[in-house]
PDB file of N, CA and C in Angstrom:
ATOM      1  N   UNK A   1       9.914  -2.092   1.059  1.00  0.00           N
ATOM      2  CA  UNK A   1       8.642  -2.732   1.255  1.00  0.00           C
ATOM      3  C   UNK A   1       8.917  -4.196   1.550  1.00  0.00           C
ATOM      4  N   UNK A   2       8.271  -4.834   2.506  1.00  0.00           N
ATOM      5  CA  UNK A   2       8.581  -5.982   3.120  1.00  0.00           C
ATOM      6  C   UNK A   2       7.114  -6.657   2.551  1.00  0.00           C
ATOM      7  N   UNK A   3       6.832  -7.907   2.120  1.00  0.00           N
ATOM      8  CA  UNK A   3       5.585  -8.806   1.771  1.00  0.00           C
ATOM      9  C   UNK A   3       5.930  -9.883   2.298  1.00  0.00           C
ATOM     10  N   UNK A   4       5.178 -10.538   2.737  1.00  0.00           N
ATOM     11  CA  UNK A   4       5.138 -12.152   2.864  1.00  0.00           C
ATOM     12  C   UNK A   4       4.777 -12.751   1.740  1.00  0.00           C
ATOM     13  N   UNK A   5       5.303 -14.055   1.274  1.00  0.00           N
ATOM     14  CA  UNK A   5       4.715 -14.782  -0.058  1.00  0.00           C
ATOM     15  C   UNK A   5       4.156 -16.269   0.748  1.00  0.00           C
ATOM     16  N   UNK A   6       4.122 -16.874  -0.404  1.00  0.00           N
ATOM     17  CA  UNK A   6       2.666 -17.933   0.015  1.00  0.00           C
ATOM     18  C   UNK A   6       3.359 -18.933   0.858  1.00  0.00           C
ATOM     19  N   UNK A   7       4.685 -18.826   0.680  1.00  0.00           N
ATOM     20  CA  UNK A   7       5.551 -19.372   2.017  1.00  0.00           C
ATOM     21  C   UNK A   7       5.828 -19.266   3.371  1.00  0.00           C
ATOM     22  N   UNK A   8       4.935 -18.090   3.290  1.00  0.00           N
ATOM     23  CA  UNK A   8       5.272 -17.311   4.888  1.00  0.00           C
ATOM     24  C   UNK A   8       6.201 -16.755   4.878  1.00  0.00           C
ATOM     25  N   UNK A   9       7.339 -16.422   4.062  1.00  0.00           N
ATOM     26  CA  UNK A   9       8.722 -15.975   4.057  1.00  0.00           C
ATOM     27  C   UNK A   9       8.585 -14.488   3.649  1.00  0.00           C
ATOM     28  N   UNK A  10       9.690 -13.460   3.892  1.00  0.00           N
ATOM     29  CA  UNK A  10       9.513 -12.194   4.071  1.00  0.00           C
ATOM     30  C   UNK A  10      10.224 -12.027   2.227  1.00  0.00           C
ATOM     31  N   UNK A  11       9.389 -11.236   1.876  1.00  0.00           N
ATOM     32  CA  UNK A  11      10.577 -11.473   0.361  1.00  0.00           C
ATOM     33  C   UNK A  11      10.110  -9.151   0.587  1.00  0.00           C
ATOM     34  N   UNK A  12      11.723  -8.720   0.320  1.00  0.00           N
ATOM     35  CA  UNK A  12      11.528  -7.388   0.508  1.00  0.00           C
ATOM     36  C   UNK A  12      12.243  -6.654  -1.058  1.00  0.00           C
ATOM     37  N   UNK A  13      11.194  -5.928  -1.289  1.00  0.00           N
ATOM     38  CA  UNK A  13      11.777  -5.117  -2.364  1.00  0.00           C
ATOM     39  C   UNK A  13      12.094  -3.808  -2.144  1.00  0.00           C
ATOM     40  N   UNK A  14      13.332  -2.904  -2.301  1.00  0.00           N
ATOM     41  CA  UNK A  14      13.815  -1.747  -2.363  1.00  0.00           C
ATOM     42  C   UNK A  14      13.933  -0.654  -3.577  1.00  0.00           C
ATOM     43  N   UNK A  15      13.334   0.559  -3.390  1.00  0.00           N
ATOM     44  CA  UNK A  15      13.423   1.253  -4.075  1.00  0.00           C
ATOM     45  C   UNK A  15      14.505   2.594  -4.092  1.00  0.00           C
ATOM     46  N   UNK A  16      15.087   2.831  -4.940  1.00  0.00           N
ATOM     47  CA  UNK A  16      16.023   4.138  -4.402  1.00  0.00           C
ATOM     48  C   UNK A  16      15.620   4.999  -4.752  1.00  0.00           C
ATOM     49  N   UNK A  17      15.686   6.266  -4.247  1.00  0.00           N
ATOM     50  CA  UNK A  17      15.365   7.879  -4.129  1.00  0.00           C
ATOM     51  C   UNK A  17      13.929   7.740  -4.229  1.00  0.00           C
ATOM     52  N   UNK A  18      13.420   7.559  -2.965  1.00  0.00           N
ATOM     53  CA  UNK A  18      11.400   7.603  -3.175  1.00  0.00           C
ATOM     54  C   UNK A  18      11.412   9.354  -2.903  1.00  0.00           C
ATOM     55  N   UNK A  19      10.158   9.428  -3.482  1.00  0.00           N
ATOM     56  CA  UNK A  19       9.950  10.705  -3.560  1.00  0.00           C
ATOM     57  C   UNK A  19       9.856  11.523  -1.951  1.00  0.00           C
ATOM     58  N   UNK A  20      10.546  12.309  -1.790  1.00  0.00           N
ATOM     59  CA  UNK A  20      10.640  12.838  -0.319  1.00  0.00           C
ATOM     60  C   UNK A  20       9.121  12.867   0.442  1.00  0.00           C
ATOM     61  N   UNK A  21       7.858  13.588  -0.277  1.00  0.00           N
ATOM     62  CA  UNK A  21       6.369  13.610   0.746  1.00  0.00           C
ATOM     63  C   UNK A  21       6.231  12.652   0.375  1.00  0.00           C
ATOM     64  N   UNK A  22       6.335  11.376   0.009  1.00  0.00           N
ATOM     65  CA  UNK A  22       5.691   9.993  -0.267  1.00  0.00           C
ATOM     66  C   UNK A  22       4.683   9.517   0.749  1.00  0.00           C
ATOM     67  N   UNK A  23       4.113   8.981   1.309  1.00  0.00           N
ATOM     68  CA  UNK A  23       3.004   8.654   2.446  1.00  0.00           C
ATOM     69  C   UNK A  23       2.642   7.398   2.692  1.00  0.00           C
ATOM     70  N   UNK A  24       2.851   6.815   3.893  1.00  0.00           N
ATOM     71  CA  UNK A  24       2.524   5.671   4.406  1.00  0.00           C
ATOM     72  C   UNK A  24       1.027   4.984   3.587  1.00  0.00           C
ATOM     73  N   UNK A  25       0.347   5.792   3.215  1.00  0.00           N
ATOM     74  CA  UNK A  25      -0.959   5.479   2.840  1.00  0.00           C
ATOM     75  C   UNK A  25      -0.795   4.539   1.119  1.00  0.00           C
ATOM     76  N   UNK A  26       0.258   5.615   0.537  1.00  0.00           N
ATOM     77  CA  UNK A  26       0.461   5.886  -0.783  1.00  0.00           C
ATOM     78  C   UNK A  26       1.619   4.354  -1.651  1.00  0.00           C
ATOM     79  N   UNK A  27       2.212   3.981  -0.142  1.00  0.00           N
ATOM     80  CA  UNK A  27       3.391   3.106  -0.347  1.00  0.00           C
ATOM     81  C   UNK A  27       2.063   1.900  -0.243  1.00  0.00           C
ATOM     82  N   UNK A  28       1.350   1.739   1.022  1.00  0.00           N
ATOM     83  CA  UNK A  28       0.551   0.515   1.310  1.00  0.00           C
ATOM     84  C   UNK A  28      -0.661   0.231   0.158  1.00  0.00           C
ATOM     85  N   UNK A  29      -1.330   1.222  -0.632  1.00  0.00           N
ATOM     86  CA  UNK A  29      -2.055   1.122  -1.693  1.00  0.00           C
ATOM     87  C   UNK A  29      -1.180   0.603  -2.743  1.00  0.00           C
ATOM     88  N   UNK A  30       0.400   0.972  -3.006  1.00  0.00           N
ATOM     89  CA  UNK A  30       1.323   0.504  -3.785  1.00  0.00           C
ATOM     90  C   UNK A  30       1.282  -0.942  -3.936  1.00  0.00           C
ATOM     91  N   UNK A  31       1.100  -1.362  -2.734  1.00  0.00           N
ATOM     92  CA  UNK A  31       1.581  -2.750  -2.151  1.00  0.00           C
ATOM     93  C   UNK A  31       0.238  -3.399  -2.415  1.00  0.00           C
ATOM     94  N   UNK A  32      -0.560  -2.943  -1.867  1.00  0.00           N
ATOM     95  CA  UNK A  32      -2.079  -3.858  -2.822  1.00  0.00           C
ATOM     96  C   UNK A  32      -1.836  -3.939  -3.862  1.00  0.00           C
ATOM     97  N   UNK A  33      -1.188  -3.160  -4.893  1.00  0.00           N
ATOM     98  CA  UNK A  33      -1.647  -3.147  -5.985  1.00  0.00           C
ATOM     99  C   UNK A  33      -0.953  -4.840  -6.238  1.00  0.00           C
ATOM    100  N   UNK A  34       0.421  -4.611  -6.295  1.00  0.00           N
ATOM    101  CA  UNK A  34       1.042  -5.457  -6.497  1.00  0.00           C
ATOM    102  C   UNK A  34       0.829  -7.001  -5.723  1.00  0.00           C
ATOM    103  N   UNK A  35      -0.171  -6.770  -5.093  1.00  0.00           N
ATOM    104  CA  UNK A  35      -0.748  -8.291  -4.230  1.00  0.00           C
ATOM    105  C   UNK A  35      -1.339  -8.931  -5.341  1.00  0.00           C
ATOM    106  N   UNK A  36      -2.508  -7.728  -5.056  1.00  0.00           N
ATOM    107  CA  UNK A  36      -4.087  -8.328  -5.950  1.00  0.00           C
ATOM    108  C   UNK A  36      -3.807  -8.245  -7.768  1.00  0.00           C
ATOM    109  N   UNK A  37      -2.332  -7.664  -8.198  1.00  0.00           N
ATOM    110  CA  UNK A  37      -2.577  -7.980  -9.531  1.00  0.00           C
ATOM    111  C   UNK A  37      -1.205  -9.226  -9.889  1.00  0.00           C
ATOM    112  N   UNK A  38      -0.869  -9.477  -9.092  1.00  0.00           N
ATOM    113  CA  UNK A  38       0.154 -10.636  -8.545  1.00  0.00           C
ATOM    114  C   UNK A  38       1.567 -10.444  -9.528  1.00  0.00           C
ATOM    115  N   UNK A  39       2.227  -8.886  -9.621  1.00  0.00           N
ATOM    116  CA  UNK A  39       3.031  -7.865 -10.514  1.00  0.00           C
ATOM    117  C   UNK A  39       4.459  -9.012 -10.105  1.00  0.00           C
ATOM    118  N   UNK A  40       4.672  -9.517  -8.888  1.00  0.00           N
ATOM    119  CA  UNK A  40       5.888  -9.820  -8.576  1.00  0.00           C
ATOM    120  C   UNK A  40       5.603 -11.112  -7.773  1.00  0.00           C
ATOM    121  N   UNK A  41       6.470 -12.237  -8.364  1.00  0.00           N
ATOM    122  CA  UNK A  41       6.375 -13.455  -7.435  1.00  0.00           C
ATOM    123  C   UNK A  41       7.417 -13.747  -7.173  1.00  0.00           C
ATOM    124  N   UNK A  42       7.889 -14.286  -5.533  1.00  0.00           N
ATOM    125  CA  UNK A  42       8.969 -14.877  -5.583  1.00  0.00           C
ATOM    126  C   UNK A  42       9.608 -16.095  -5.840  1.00  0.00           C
ATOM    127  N   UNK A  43      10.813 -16.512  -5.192  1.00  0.00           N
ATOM    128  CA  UNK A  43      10.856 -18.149  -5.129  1.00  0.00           C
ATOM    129  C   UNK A  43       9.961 -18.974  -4.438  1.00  0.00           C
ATOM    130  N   UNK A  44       9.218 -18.467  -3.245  1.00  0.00           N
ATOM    131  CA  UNK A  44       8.688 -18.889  -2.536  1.00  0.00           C
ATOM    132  C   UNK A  44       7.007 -18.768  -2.903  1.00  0.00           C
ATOM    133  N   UNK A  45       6.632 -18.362  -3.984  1.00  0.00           N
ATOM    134  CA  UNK A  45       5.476 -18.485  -4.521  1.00  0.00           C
ATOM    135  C   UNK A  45       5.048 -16.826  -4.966  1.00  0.00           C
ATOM    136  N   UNK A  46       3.745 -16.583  -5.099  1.00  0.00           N
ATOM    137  CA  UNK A  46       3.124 -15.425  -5.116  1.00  0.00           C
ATOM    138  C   UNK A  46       3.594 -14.115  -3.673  1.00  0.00           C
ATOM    139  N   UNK A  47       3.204 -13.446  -3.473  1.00  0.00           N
ATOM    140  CA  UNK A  47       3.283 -12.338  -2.794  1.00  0.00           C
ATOM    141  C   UNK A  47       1.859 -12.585  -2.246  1.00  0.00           C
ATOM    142  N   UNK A  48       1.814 -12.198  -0.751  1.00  0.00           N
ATOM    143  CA  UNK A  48       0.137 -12.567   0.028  1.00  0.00           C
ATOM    144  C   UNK A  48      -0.293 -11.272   0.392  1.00  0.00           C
ATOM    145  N   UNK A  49       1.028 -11.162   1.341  1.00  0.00           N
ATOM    146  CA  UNK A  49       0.165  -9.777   2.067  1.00  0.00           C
ATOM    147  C   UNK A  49       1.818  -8.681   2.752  1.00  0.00           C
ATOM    148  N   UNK A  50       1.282  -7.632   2.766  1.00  0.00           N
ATOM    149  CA  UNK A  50       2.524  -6.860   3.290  1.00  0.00           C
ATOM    150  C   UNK A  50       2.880  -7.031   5.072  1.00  0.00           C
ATOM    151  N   UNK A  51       4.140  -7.065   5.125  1.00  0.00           N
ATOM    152  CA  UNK A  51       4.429  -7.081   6.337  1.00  0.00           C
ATOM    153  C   UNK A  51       5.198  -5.978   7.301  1.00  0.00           C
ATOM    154  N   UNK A  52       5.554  -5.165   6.339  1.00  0.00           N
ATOM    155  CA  UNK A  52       6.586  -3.828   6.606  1.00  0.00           C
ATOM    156  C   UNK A  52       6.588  -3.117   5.534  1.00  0.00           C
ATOM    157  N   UNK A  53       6.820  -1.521   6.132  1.00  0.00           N
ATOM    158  CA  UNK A  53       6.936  -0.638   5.292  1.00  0.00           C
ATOM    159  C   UNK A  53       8.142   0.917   5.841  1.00  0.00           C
ATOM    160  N   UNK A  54       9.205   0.563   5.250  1.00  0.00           N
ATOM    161  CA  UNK A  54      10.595   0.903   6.049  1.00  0.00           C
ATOM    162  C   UNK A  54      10.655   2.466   4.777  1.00  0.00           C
ATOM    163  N   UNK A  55      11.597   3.316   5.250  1.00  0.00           N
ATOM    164  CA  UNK A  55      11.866   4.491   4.693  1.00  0.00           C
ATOM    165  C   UNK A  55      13.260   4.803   4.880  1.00  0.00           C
ATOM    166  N   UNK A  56      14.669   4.470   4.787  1.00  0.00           N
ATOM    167  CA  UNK A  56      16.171   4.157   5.141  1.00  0.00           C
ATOM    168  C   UNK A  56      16.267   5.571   4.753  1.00  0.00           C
ATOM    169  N   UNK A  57      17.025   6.481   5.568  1.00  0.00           N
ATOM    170  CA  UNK A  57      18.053   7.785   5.370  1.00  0.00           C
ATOM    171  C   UNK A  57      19.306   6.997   5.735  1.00  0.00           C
ATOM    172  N   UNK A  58      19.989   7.274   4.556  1.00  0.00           N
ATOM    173  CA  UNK A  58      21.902   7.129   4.809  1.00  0.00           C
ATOM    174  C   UNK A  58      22.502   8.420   4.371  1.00  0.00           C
ATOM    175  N   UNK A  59      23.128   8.210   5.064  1.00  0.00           N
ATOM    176  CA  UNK A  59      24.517   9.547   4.767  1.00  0.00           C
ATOM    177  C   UNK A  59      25.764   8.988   4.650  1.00  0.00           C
ATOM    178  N   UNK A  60      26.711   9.308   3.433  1.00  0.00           N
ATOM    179  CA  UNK A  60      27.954   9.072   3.436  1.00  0.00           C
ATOM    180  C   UNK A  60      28.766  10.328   4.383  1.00  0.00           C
ATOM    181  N   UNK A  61      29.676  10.107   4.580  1.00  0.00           N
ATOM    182  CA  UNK A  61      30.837  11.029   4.879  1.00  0.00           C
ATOM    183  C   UNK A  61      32.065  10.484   4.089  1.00  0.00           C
ATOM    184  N   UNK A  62      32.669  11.003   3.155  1.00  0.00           N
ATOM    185  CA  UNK A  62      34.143  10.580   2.534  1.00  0.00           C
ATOM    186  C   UNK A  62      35.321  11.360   3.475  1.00  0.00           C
ATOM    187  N   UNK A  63      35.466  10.494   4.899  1.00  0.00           N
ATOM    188  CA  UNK A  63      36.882  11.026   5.332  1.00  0.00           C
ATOM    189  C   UNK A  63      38.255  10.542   4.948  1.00  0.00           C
ATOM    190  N   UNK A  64      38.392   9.776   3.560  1.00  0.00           N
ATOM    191  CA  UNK A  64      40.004  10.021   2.985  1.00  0.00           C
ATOM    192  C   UNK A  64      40.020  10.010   1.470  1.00  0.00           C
ATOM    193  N   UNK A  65      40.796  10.944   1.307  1.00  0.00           N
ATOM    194  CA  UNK A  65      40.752  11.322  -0.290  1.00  0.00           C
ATOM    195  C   UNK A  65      42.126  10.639  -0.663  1.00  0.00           C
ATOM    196  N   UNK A  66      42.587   9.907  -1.116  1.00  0.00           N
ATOM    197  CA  UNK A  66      43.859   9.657  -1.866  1.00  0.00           C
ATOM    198  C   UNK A  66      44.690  10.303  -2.443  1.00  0.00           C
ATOM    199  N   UNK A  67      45.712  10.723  -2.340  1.00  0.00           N
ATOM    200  CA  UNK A  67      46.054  11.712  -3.150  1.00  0.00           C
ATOM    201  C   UNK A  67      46.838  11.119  -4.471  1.00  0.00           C
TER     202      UNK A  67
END
């Protein structure tokens, strides 16, 4: 989740393993919440408004085992 704070600056928080059906709707109501009850501030002041809302798939591959 990407927010802007009262700086204009992008301050982004990451979550690991979101729940697989999670919903664009469900993440952005998330993100109000945490506006309008002001849950997280940064260096750059309060949290204003959201600016992004990202969903990262990674995959490892381990191609060398040590023996």
């Amino acid at each position: 989740m990407v927010f802007r704070n009262a700086e204009d600056k992008n301050v982004t928080i990451t979550l690991d393993n979101p729940r697989p059906d999670i919903t664009g709707a469900e993440i952005e109501a998330a993100m109000d919440l945490v506006i309008a009850r002001n849950i997280i501030t940064s260096s750059g002041g309060d949290l204003v408004a959201k600016q992004d809302i990202r969903i990262i798939d990674s995959t490892t591959n381990d191609l060398y085992d040590p023996a």
